[in-house]
N, C-alpha and C. Protein backbone atom coordinates (compact mmCIF):
# COMPACT_ATOMS: atom_id res chain seq x y z
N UNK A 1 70.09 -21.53 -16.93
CA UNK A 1 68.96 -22.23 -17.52
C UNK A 1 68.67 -23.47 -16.66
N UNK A 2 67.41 -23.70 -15.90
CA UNK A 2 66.97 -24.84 -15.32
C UNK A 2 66.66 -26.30 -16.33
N UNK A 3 67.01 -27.00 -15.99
CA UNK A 3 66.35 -28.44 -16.22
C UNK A 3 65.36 -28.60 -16.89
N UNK A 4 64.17 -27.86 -16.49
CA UNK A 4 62.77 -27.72 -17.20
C UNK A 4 62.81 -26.88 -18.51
N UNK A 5 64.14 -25.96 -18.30
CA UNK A 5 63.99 -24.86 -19.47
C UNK A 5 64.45 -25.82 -20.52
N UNK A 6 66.06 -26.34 -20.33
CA UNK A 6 66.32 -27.28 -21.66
C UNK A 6 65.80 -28.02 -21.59
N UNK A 7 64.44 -28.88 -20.79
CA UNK A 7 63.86 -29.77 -21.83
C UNK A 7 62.96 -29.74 -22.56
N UNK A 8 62.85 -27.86 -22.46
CA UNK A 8 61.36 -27.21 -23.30
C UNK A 8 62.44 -27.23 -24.55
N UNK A 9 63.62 -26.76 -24.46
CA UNK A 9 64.16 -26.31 -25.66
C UNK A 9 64.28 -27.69 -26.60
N UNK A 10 64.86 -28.12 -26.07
CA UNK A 10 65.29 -29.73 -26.62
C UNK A 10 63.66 -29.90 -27.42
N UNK A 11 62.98 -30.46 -26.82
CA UNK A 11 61.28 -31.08 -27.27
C UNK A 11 60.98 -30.07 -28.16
N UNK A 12 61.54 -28.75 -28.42
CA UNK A 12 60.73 -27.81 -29.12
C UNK A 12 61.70 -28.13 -30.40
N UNK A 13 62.87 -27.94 -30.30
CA UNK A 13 63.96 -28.49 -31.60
C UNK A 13 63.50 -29.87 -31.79
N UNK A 14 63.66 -31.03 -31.12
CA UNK A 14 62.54 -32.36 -31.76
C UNK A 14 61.50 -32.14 -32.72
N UNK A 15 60.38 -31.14 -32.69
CA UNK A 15 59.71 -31.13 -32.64
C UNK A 15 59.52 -30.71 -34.18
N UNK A 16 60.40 -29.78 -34.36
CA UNK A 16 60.75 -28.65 -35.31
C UNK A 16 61.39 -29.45 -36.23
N UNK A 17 62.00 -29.97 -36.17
CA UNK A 17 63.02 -31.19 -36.73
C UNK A 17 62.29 -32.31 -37.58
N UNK A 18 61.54 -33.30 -36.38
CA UNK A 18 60.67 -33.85 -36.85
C UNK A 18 59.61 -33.26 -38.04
N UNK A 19 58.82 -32.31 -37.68
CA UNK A 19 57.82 -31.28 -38.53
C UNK A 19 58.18 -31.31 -40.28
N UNK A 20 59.90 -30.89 -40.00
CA UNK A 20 60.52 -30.33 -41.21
C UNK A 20 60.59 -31.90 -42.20
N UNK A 21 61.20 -32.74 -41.32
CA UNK A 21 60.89 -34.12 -41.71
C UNK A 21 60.06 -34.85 -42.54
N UNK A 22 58.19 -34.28 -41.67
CA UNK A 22 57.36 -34.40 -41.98
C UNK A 22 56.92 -34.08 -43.26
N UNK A 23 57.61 -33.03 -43.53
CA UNK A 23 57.22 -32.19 -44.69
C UNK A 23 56.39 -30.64 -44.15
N UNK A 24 56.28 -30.55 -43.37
CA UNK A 24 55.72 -29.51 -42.38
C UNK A 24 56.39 -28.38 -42.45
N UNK A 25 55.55 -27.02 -42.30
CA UNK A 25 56.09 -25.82 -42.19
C UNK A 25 56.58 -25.27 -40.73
N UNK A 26 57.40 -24.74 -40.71
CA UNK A 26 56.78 -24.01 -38.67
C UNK A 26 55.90 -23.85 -38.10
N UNK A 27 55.29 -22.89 -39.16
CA UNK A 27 53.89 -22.94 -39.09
C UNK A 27 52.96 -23.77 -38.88
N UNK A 28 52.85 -24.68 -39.43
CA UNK A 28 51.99 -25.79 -39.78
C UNK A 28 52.21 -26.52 -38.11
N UNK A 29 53.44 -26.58 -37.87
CA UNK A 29 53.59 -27.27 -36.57
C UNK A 29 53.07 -26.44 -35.12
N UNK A 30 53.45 -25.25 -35.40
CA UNK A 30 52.80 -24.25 -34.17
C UNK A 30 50.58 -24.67 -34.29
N UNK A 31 50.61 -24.44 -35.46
CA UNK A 31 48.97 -24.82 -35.47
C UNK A 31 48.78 -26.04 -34.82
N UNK A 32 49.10 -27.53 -35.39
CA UNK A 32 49.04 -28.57 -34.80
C UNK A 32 49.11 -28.51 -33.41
N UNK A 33 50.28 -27.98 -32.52
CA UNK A 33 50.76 -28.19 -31.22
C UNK A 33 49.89 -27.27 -30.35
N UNK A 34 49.51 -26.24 -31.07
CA UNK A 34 48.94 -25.17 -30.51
C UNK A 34 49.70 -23.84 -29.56
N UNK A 35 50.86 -24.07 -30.08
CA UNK A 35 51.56 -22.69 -29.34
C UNK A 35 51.84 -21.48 -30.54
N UNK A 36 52.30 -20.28 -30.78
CA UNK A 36 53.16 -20.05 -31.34
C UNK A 36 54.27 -19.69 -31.51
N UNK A 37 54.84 -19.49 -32.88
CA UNK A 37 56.28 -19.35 -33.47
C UNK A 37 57.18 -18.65 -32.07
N UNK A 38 56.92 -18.01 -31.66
CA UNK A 38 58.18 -17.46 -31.01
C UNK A 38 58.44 -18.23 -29.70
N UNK A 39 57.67 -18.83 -29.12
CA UNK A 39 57.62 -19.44 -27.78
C UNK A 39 58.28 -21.05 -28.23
N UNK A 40 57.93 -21.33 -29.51
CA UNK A 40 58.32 -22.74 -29.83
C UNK A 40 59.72 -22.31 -30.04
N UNK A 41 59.92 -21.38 -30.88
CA UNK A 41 61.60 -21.17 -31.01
C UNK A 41 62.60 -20.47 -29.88
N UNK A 42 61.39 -19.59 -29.04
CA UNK A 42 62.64 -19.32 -27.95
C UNK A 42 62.69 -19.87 -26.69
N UNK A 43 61.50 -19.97 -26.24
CA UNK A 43 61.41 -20.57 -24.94
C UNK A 43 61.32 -22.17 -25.22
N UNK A 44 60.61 -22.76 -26.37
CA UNK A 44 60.67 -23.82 -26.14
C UNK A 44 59.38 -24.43 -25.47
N UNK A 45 58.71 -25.61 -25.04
CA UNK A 45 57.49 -26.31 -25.31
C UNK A 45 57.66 -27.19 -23.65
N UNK A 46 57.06 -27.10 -23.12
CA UNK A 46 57.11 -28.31 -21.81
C UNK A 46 56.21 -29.62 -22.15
N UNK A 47 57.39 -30.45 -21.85
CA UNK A 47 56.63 -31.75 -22.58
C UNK A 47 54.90 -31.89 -20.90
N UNK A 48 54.97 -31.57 -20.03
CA UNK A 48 53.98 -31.98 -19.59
C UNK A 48 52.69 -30.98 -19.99
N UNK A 49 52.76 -29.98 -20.97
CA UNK A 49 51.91 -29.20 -21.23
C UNK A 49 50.77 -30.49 -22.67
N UNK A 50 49.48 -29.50 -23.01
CA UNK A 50 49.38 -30.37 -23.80
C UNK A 50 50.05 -30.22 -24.96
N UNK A 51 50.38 -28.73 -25.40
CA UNK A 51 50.97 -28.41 -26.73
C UNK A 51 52.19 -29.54 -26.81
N UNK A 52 52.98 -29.82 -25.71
CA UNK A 52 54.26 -30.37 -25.35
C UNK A 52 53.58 -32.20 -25.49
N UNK A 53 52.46 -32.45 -24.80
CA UNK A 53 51.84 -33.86 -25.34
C UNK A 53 51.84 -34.00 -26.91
N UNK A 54 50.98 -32.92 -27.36
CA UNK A 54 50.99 -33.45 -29.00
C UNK A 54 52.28 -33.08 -29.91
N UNK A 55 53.28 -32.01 -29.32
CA UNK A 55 54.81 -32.02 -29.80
C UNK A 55 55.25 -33.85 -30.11
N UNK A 56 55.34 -34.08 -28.72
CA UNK A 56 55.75 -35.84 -28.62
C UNK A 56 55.07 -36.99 -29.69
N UNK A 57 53.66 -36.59 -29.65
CA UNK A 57 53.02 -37.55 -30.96
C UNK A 57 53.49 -37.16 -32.19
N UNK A 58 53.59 -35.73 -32.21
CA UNK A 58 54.30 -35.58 -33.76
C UNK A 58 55.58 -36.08 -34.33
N UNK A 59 56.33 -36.40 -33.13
CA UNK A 59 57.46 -36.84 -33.06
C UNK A 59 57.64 -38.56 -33.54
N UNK A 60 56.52 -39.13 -32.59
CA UNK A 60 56.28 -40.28 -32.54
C UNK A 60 55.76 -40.89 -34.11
N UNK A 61 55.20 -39.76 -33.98
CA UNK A 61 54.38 -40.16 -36.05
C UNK A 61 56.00 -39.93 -36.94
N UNK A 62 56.62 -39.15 -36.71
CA UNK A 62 57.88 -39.16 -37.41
C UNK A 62 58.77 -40.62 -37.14
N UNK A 63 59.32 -40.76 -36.31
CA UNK A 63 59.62 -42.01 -35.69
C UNK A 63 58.72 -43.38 -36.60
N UNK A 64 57.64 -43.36 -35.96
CA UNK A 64 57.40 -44.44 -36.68
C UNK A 64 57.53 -44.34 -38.14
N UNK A 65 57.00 -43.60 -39.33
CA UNK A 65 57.31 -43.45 -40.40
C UNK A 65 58.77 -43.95 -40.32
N UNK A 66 59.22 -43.33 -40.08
CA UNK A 66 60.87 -43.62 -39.68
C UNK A 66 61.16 -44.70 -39.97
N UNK A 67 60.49 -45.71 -38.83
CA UNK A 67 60.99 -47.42 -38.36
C UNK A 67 60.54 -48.33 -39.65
N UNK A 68 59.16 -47.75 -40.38
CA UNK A 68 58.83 -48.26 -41.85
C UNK A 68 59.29 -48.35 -43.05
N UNK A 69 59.79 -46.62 -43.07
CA UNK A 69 60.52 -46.63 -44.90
C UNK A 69 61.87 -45.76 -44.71
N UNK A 70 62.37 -46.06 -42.88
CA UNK A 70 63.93 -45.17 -43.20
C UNK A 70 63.97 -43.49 -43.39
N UNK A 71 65.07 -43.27 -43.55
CA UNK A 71 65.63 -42.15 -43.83
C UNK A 71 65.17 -41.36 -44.94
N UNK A 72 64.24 -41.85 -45.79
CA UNK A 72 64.07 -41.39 -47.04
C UNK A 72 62.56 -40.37 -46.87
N UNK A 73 63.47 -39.23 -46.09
CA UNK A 73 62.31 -38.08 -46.16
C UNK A 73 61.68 -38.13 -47.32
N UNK A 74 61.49 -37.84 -48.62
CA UNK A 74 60.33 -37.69 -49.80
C UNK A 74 59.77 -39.04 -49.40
N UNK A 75 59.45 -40.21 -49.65
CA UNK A 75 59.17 -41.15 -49.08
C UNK A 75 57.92 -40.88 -47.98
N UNK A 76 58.70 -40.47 -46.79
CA UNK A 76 57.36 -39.85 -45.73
C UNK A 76 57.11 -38.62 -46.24
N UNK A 77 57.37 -37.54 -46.79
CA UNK A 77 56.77 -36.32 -47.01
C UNK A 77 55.33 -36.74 -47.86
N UNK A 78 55.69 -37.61 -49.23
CA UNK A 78 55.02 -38.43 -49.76
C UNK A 78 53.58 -39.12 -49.11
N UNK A 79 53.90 -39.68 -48.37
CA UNK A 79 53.15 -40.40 -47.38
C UNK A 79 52.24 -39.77 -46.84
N UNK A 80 52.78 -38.60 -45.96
CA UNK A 80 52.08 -37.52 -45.06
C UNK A 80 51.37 -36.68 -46.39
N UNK A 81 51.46 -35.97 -47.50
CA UNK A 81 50.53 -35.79 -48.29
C UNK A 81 50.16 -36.24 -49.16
N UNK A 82 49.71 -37.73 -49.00
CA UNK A 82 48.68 -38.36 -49.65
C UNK A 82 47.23 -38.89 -48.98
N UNK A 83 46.49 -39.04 -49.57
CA UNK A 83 45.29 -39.90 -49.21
C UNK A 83 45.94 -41.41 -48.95
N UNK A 84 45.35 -41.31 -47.41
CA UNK A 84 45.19 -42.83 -46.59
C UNK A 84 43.75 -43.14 -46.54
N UNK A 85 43.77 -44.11 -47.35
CA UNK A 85 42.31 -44.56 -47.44
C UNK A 85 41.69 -45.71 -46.22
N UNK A 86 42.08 -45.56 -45.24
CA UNK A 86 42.45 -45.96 -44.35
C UNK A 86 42.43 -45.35 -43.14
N UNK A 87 42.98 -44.22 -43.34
CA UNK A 87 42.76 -42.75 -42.24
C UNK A 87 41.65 -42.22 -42.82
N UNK A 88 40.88 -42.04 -43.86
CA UNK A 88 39.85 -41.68 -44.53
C UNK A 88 40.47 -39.91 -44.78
N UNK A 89 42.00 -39.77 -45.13
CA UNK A 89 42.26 -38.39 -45.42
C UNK A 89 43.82 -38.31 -45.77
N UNK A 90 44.09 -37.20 -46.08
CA UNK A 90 46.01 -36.97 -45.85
C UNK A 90 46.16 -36.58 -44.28
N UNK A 91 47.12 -37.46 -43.84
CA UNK A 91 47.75 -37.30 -42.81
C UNK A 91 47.87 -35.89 -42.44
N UNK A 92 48.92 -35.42 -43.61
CA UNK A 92 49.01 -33.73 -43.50
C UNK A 92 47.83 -33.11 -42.83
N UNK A 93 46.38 -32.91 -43.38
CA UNK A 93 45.26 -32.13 -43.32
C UNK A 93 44.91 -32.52 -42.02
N UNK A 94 44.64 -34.08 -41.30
CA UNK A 94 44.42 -34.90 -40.38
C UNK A 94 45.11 -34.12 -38.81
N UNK A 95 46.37 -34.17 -39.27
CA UNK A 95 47.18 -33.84 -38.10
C UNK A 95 46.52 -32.45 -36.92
N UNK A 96 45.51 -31.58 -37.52
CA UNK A 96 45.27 -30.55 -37.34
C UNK A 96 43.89 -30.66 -36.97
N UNK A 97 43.34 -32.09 -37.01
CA UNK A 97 41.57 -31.80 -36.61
C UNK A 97 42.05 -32.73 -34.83
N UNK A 98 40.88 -32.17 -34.71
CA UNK A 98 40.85 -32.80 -32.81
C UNK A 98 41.36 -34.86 -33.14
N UNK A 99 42.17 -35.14 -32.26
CA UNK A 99 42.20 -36.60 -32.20
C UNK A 99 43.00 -36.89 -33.91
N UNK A 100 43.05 -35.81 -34.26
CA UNK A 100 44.21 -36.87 -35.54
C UNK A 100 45.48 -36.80 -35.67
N UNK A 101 46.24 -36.47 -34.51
CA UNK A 101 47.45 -37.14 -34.36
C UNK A 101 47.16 -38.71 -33.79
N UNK A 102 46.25 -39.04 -32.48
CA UNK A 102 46.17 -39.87 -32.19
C UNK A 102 45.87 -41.05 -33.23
N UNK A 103 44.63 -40.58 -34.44
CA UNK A 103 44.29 -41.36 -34.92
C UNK A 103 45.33 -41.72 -36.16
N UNK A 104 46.42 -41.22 -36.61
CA UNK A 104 47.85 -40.99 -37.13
C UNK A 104 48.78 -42.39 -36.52
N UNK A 105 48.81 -42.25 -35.26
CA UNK A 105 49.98 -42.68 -34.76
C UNK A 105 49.61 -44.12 -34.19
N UNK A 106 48.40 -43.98 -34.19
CA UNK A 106 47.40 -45.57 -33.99
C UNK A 106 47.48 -46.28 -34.77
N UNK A 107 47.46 -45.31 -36.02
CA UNK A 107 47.59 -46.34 -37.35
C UNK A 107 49.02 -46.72 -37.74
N UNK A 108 49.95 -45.71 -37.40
CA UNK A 108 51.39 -46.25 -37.58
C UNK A 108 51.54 -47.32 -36.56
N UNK A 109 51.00 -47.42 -35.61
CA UNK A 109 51.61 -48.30 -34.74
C UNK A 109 50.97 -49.57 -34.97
N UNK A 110 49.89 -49.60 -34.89
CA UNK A 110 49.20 -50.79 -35.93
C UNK A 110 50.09 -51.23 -36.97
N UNK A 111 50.26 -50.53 -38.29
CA UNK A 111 50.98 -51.09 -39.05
C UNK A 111 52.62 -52.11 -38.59
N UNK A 112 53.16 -50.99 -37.67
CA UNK A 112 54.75 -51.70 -36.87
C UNK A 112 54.17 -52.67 -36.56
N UNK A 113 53.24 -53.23 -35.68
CA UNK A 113 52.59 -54.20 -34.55
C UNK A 113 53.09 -55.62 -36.06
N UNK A 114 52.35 -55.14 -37.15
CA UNK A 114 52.00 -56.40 -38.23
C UNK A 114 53.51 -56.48 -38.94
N UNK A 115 54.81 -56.17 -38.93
CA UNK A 115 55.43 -56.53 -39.27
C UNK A 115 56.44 -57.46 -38.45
């Protein structure tokens, strides 16, 4: 296995991890990233691809949730399906239109910035 292969595998288990975190299905995460199920679970995701770019923001949206309310998955599952009146939607639904991870992780990071 090359270098490039485990760091598809690695980013694709992140990814998967994070998702489940999220409150996210496999599914739900293959849609978002844009690959599917079998390539995310066997081969794994190249972070310089874009599927492998928005893998990393999903990650990053986990993370930050993370750095806000901790360990307490229901908490972010919570979070991720509710109305952000603010995001003008649920995160959940968001994650899946063009630009709403970005517009997700803008707003988490905004929020970190103010504490």
């Amino acid at each position: 296995m090359s270098e490039h292969d485990s760091r598809d595998i690695v980013l694709s288990k992140a990814v998967l991890k994070a998702g489940e975190n999220l409150g996210l299905s496999c599914l739900e995460i293959t849609k978002i990233i844009g690959c599917n199920v079998d390539i995310l679970e066997s081969y794994g995701v190249n972070p310089g691809s874009t599927e492998g770019q928005k893998a990393l923001i999903l990650i990053r949206i986990y993370e930050g949730l993370f750095a806000l309310v901790g360990d307490d998955t229901s908490q972010i599952n919570h979070w991720m399906h509710s109305k952000i009146k603010s995001l003008n939607g649920i995160p959940a639904d968001l994650v899946s239109e063009p630009h709403g991870l970005e517009r997700i992780i803008g707003y988490i990071d905004t929020i970190k910035s103010k504490i």
